[in-house]
Protein backbone atom coordinates (compact mmCIF):
# COMPACT_ATOMS: atom_id res chain seq x y z
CA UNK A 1 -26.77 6.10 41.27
CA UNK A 2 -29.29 5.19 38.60
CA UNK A 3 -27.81 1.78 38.74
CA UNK A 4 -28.48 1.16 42.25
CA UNK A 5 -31.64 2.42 42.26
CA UNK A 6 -32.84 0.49 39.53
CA UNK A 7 -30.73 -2.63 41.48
CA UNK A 8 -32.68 -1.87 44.66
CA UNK A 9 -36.07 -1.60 42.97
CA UNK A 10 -36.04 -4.87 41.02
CA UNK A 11 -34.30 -6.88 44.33
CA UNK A 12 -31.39 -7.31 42.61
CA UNK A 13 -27.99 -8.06 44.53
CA UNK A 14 -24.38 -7.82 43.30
CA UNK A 15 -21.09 -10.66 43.58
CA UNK A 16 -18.56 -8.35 43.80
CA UNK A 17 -15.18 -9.98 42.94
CA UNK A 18 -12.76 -8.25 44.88
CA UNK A 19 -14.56 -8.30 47.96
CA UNK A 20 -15.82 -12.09 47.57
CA UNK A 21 -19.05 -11.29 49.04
CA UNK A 22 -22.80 -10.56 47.79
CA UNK A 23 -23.50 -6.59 48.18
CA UNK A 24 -26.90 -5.28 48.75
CA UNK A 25 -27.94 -2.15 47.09
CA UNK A 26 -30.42 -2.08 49.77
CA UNK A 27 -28.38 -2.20 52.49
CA UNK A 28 -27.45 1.02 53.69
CA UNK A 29 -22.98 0.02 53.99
CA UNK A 30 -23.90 -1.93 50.89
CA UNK A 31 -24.56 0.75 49.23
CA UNK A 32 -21.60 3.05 50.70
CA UNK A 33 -19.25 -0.09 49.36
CA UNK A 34 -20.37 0.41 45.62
CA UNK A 35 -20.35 3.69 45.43
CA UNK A 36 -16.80 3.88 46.87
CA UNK A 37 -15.30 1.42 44.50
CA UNK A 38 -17.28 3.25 41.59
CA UNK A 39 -15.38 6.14 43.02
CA UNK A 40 -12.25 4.67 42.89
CA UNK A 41 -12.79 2.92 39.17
CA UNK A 42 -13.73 6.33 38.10
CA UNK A 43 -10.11 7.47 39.32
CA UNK A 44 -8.08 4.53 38.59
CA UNK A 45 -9.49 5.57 34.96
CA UNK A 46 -8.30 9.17 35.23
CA UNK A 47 -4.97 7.79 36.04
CA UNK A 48 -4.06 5.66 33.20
CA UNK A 49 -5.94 8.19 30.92
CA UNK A 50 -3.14 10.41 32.42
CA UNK A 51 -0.40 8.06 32.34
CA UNK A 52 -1.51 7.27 28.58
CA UNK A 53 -1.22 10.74 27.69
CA UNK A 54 1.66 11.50 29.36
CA UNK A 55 3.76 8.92 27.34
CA UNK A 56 2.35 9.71 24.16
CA UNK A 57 3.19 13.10 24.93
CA UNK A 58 6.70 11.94 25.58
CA UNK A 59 6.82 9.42 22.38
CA UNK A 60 5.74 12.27 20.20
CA UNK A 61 8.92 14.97 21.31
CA UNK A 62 11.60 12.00 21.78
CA UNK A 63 14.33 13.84 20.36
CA UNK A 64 15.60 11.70 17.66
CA UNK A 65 12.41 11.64 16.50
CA UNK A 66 8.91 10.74 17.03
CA UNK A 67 8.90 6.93 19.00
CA UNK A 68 6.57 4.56 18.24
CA UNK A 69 3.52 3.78 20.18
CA UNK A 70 2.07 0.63 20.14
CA UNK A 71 2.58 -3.05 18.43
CA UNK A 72 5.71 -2.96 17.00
CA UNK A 73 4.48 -3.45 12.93
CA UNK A 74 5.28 -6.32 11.22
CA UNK A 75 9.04 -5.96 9.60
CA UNK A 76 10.53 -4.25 12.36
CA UNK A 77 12.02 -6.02 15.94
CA UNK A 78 12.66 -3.46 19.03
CA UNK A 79 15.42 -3.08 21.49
CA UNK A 80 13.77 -2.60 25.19
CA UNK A 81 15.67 -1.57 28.96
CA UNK A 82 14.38 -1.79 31.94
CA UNK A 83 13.55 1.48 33.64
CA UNK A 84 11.85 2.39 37.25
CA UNK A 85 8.35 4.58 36.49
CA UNK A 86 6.88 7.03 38.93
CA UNK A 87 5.79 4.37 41.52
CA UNK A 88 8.98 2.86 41.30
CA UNK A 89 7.97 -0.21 39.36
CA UNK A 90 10.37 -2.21 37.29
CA UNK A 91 9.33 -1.69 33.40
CA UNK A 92 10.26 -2.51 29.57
CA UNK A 93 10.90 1.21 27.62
CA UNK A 94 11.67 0.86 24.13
CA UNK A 95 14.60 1.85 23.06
CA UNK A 96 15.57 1.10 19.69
CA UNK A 97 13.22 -0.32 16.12
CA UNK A 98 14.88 -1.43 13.62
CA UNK A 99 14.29 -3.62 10.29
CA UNK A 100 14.26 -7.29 10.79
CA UNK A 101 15.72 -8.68 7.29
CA UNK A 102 13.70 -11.66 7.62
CA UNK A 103 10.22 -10.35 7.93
CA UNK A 104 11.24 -7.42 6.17
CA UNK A 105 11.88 -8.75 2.69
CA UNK A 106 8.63 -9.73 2.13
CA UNK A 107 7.22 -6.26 3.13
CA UNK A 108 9.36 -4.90 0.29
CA UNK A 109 8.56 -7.02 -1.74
CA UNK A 110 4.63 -6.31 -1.14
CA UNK A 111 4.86 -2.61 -2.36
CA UNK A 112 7.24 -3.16 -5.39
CA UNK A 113 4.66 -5.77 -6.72
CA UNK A 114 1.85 -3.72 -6.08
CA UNK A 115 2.99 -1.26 -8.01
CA UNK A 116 4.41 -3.85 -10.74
CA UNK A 117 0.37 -4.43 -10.88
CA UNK A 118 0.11 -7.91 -8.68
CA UNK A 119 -2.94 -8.01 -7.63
CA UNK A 120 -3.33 -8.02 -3.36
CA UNK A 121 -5.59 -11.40 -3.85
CA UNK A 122 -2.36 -12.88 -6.38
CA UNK A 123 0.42 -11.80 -4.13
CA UNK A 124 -1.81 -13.56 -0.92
CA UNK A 125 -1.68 -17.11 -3.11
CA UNK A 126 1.69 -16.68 -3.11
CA UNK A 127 2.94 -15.57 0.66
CA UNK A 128 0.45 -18.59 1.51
CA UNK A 129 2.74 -21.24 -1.36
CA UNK A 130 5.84 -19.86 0.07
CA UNK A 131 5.11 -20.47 3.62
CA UNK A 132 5.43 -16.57 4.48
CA UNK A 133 3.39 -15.76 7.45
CA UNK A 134 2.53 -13.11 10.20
CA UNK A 135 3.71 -13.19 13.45
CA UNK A 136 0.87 -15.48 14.68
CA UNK A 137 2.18 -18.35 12.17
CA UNK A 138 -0.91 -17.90 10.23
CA UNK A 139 -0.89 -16.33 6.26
CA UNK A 140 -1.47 -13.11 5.51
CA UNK A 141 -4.77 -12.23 3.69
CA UNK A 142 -5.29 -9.48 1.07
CA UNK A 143 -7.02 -7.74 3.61
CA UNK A 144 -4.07 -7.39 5.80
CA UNK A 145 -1.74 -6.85 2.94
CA UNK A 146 -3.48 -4.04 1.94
CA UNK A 147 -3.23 -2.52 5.70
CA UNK A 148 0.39 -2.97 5.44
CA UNK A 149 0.34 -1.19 2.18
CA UNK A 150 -0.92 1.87 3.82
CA UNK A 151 1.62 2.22 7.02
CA UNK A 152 3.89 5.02 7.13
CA UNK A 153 6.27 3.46 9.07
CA UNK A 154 7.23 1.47 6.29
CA UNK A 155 9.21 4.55 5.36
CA UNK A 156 10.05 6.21 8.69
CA UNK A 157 6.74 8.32 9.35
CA UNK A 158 4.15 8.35 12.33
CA UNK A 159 0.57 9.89 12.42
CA UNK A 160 -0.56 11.40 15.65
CA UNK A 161 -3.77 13.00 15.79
CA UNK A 162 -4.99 14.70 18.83
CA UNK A 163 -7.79 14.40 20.72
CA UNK A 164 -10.63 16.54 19.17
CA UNK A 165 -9.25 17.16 16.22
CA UNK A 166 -9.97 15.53 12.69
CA UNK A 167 -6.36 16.98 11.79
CA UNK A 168 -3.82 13.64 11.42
CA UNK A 169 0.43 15.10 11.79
CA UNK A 170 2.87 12.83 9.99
CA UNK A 171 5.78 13.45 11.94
CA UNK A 172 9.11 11.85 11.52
CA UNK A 173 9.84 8.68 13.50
CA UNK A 174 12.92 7.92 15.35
CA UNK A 175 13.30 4.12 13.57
CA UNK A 176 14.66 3.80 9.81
CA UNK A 177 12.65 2.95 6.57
CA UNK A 178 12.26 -0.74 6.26
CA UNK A 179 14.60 -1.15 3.41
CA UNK A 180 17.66 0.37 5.26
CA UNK A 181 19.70 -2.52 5.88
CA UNK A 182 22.12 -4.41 4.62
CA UNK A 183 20.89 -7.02 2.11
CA UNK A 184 17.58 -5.12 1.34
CA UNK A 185 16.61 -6.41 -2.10
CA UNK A 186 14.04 -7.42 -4.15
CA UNK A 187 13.92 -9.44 -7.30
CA UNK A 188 17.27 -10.10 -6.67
CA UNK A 189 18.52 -6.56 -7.33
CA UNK A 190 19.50 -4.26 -4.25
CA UNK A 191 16.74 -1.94 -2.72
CA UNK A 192 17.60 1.29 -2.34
CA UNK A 193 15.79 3.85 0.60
CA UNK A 194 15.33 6.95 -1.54
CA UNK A 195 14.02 4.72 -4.79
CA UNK A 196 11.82 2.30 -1.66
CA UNK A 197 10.10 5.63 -0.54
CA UNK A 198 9.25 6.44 -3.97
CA UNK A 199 7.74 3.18 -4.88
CA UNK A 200 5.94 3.40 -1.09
CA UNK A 201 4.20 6.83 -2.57
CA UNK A 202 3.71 5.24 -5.97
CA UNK A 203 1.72 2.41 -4.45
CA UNK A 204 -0.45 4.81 -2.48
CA UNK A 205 -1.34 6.42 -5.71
CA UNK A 206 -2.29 3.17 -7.14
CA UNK A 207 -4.54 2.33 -4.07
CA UNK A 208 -6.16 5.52 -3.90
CA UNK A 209 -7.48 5.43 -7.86
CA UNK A 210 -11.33 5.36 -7.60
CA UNK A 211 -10.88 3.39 -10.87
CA UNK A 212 -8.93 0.42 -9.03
CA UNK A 213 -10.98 -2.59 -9.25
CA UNK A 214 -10.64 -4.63 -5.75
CA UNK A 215 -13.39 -6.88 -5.92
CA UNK A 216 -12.80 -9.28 -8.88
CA UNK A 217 -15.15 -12.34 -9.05
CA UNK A 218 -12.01 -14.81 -10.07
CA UNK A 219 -8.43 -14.84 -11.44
CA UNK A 220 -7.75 -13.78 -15.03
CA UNK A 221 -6.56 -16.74 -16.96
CA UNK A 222 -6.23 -15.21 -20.68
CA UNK A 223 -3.93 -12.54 -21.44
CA UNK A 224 -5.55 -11.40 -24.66
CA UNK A 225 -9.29 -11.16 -23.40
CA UNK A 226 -10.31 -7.47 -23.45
CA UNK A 227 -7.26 -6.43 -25.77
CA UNK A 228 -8.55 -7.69 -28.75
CA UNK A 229 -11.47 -5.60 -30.30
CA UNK A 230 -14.70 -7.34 -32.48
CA UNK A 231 -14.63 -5.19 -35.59
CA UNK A 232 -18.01 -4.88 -36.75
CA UNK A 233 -19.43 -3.59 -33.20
CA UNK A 234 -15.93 -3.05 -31.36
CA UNK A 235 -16.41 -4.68 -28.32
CA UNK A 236 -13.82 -6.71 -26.27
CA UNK A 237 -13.24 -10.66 -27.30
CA UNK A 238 -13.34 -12.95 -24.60
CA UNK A 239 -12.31 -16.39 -24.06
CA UNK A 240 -15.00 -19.36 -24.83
CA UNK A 241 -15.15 -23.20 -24.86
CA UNK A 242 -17.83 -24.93 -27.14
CA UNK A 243 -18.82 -28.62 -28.13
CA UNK A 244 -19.91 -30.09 -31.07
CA UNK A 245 -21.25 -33.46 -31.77
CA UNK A 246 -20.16 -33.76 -27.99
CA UNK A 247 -16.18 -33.07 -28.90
CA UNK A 248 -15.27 -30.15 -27.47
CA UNK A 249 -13.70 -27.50 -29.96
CA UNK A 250 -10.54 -25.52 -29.66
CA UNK A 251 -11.11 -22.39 -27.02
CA UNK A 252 -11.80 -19.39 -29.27
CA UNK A 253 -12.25 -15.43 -28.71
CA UNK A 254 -15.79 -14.50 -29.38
CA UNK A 255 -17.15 -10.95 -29.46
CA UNK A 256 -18.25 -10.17 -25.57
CA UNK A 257 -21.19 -7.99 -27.08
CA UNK A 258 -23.57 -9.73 -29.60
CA UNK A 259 -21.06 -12.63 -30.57
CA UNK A 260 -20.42 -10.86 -33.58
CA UNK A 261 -17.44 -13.15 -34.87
CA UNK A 262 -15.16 -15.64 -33.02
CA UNK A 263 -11.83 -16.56 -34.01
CA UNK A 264 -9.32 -19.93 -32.92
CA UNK A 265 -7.83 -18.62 -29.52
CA UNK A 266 -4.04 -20.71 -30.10
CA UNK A 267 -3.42 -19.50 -33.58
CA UNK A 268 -4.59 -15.58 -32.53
CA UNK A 269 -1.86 -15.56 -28.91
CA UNK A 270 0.63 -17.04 -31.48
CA UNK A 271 0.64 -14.14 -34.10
CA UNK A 272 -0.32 -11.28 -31.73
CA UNK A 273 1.94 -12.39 -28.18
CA UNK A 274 5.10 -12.52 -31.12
CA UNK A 275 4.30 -9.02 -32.13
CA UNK A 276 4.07 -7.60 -28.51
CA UNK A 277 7.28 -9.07 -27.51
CA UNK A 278 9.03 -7.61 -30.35
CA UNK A 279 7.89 -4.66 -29.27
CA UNK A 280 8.63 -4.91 -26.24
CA UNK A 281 12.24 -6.04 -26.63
CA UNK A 282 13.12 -2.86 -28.92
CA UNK A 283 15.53 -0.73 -26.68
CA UNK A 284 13.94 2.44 -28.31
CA UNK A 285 10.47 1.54 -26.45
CA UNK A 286 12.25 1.72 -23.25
CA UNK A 287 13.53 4.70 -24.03
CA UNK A 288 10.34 6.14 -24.36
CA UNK A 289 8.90 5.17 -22.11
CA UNK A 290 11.59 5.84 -19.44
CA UNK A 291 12.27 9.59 -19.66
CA UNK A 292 15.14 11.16 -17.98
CA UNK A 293 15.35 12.90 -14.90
CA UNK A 294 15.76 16.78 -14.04
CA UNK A 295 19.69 16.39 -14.10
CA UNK A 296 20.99 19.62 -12.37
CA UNK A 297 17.63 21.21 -11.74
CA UNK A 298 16.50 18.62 -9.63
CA UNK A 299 19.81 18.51 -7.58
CA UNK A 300 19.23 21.88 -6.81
CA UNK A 301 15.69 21.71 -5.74
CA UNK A 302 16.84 18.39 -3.67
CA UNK A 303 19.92 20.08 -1.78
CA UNK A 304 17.07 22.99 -1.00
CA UNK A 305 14.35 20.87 -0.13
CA UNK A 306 16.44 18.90 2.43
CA UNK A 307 18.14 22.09 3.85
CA UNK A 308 14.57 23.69 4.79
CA UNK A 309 13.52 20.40 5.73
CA UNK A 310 16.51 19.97 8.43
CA UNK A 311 15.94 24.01 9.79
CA UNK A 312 12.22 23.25 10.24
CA UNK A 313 13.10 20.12 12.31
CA UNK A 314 15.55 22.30 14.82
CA UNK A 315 13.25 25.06 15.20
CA UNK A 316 10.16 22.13 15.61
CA UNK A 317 13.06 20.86 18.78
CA UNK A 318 13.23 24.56 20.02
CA UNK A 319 11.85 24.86 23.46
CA UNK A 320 11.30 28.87 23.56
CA UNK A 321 10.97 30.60 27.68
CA UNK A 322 8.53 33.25 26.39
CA UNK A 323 5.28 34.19 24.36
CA UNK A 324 6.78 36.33 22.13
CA UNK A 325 9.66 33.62 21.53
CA UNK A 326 6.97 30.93 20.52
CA UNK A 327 4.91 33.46 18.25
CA UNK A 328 8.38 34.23 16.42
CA UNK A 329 9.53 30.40 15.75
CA UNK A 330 5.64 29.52 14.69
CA UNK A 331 6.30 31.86 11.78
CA UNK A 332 9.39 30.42 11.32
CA UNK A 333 8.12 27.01 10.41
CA UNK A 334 5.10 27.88 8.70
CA UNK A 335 7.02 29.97 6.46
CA UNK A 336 9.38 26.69 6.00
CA UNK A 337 6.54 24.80 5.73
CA UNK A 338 5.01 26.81 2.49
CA UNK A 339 8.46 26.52 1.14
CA UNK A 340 9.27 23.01 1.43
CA UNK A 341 5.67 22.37 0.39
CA UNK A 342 6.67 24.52 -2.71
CA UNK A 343 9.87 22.83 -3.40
CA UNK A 344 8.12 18.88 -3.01
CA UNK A 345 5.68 19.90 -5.65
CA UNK A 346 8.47 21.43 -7.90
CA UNK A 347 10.96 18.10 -6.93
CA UNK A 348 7.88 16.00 -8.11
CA UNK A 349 7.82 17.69 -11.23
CA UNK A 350 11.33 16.88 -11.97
CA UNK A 351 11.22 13.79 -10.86
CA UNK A 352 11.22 10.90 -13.84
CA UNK A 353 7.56 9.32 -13.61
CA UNK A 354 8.16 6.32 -15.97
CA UNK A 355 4.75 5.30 -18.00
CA UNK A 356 2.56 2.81 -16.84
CA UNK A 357 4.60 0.26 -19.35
CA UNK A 358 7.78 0.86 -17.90
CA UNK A 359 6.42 0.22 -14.12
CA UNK A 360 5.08 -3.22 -15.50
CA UNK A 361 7.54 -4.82 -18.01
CA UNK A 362 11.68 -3.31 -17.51
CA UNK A 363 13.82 -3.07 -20.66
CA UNK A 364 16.44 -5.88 -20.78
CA UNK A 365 17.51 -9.53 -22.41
CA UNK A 366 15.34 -12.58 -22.76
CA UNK A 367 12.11 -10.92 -23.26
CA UNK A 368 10.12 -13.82 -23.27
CA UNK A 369 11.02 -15.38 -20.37
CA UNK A 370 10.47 -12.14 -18.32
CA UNK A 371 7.05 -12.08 -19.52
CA UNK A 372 6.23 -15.52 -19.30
CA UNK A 373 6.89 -15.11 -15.62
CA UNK A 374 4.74 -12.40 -15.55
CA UNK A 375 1.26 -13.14 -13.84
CA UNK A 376 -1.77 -13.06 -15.78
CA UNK A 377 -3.14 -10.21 -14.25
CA UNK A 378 0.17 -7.97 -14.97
CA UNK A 379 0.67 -9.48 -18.97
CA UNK A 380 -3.46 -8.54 -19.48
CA UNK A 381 -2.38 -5.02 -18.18
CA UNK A 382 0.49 -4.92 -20.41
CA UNK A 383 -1.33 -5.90 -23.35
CA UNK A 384 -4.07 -3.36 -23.03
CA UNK A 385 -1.22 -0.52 -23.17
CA UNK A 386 0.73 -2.00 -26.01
CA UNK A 387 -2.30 -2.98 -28.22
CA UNK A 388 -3.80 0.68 -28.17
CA UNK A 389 -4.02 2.78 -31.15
CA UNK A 390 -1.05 5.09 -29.87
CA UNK A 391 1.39 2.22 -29.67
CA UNK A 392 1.19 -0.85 -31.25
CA UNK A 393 -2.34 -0.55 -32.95
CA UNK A 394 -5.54 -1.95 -31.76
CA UNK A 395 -6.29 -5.83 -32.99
CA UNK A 396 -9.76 -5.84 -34.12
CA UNK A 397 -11.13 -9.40 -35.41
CA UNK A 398 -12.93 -9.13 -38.47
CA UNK A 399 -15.80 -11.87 -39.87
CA UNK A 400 -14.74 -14.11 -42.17
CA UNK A 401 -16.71 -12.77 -44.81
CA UNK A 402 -14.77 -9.69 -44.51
CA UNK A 403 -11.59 -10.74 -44.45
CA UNK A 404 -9.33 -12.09 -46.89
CA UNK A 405 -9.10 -15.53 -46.22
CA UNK A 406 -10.30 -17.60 -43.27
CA UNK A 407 -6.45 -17.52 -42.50
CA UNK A 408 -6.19 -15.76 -38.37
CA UNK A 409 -3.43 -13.95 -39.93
CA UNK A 410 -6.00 -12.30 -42.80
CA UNK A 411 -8.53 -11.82 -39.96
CA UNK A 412 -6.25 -9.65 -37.86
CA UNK A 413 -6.47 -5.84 -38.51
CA UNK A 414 -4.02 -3.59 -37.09
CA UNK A 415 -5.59 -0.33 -36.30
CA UNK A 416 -3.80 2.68 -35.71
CA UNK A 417 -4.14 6.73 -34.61
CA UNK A 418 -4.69 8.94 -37.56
């Protein structure tokens, strides 16, 4: 009504569409027009609101399972059948979402390098080399990497969150994790679903650390730079590139503080890389760093977990014909709830959590290969944990007036914990 007023007092018309015509808010039948279709736009609004609902509502309590509602997500293909709906129109109801091997593959092999430390910008580079692309034909960018990262129905899970509420339900979904299917590998070694949702929760670990750095100004290109240490001030050694007499000198590490010492960059990787891949190549490291799991324990707990976890599912399905039936299975499943709840946290401390090491470099043969096709990112991560005074030892670069010898080797200190 304020509309039409306003319409009418500035000697405005309207070109209504549907009618072909020019309408008059001025005009008495005009006016009776607009305000009926306004009427009925108002309705026609109620009615798909209603509709909406009504199929959520439906989607949410499918019996195998919460169905999805939406875009089908990238990975997955659906089965549709036509159905009649309440007018008696002819419509596409899914029916089935499964993994597609084709598009899944590279969405499992997203989270496991993610949580091998690939960086979201590195792993974009590569998608975009390979020719992997979204559904559009066009490459995928960190950006939307990192929103696959984050989607539950990578392992079988949907949110819902009603209206009103700032509460979000993760229900389960009626469509398998994306790594059930035949074939599902990454690396070249099978994928299984149980280790898949593991590495899933891993990675949402890793992207939820406040201490994550997402915005880096440009690739890292040195392994070594930060790992080494400047002795006399302690700071980190960084790569640098000087001339002289216009020839340009050998790169070197310099201190990143107050350029305390420097040191020849090729000799230094040559002496300290040999170290860290003997290291890394002794099978005792991996055992350390790989602990074992909670053998019979952690069966247990399991065997209970997924018992509770199936009786709070049938009494979620019950449909009860009276009050006093519905209070009765609510305290049914919250008391499941608080015990399933109890038994994740006790499953999770049971669980093997292999160190940060073991989740970037895997015991095995030909050590220097593996880490050669490392990126740069993941072998600067590596060499932070293994040249630390509880491993290893920390490298710090002393001046040549301190040292020795102006030999590298003579310049190298080894530091280690008391």
């Amino acid at each position: 009504m304020t509309l039409l007023d306003l319409l009418e007092e500035k000697g405005v018309r309207v070109y209504v569409q549907m009618h072909e015509r020019i309408l008059d808010p001025a005009n008495g039948n005009d006016r009776r027009t607009l305000l009926l279709d306004a009427v009925d736009s108002e309705h026609e609004s109620y009615k798909i609101s209603k509709r909406v609902l009504r199929g959520v509502k439906t989607n949410l309590n499918h019996e195998g399972g919460a169905r999805g509602h939406g875009v089908c997500p990238f990975g997955y293909s659906r089965s549709y059948e036509r159905v009649r709906d309440a007018k008696g129109r002819r419509v596409l109801r899914p029916t089935e979402q499964a993994p597609e091997p084709k598009e899944a593959m590279p969405v499992i092999e997203l989270f496991y390098r993610i949580k091998a430390g690939h960086s979201m910008t590195s792993i974009e580079r590569d998608f975009a080399a390979r020719g992997t692309v979204g559904r559009q034909g066009k490459p995928m960018s960190a950006q939307t990497l990192r929103g696959m990262a984050r989607r539950l129905a990578y392992i079988g899970k949907r949110t819902h969150q009603p209206n009103g509420s700032d509460t979000v339900r993760i229900l389960d979904a009626d469509w398998p994790c994306i790594a059930d299917f035949p074939g599902a590998a990454y690396d070249g070694k099978p994928v299984a679903v149980a280790d898949f949702i593991k590495t899933f929760h891993d990675v949402q670990e890793i992207l939820d650390d406040p201490g994550r750095r997402t915005n880096h100004s440009g690739g890292a290109k040195h392994a070594l730079s930060g790992a080494l240490k400047c002795d006399p001030c302690g700071e980190g050694m960084t790569v640098t590139y000087r001339a002289a007499g216009g020839k340009p000198q050998p790169p070197a590490y310099q201190c990143s503080g107050k350029g305390c010492t420097r040191i020849n960059k090729e000799d230094t990787d040559r002496i300290v890389l040999a170290v860290i891949l003997t290291y890394l190549a002794r099978p005792e490291v991996y055992r350390v760093h790989t602990p074992e799991d909670g053998g019979a324990e952690l069966a247990a707990v399991r065997a209970e977990l997924a018992a509770k976890q199936s009786s709070r599912k049938a009494f979620e399905a019950e449909d009860p014909e009276t009050p006093a039936e519905a209070r009765l299975i609510g305290r049914k499943i919250e008391k499941l709830s608080e015990d399933i709840a109890r038994l994740e946290k006790r499953e999770a401390a049971l669980t093997p959590g292999p160190s940060p090491l073991a989740a970037l470099f895997d015991y095995g043969p030909d050590v220097e290969k593996r880490w050669e096709a490392k990126p740069v990112e993941v072998q600067r991560q590596i060499a932070r944990l293994v040249l630390a005074e509880d491993a290893l030892g920390q490298v710090r670069v002393k001046r040549v007036t301190d040292s020795a010898s102006e030999a590298v080797r003579d310049r190298l200190e080894w530091v280690r914990a008391a």
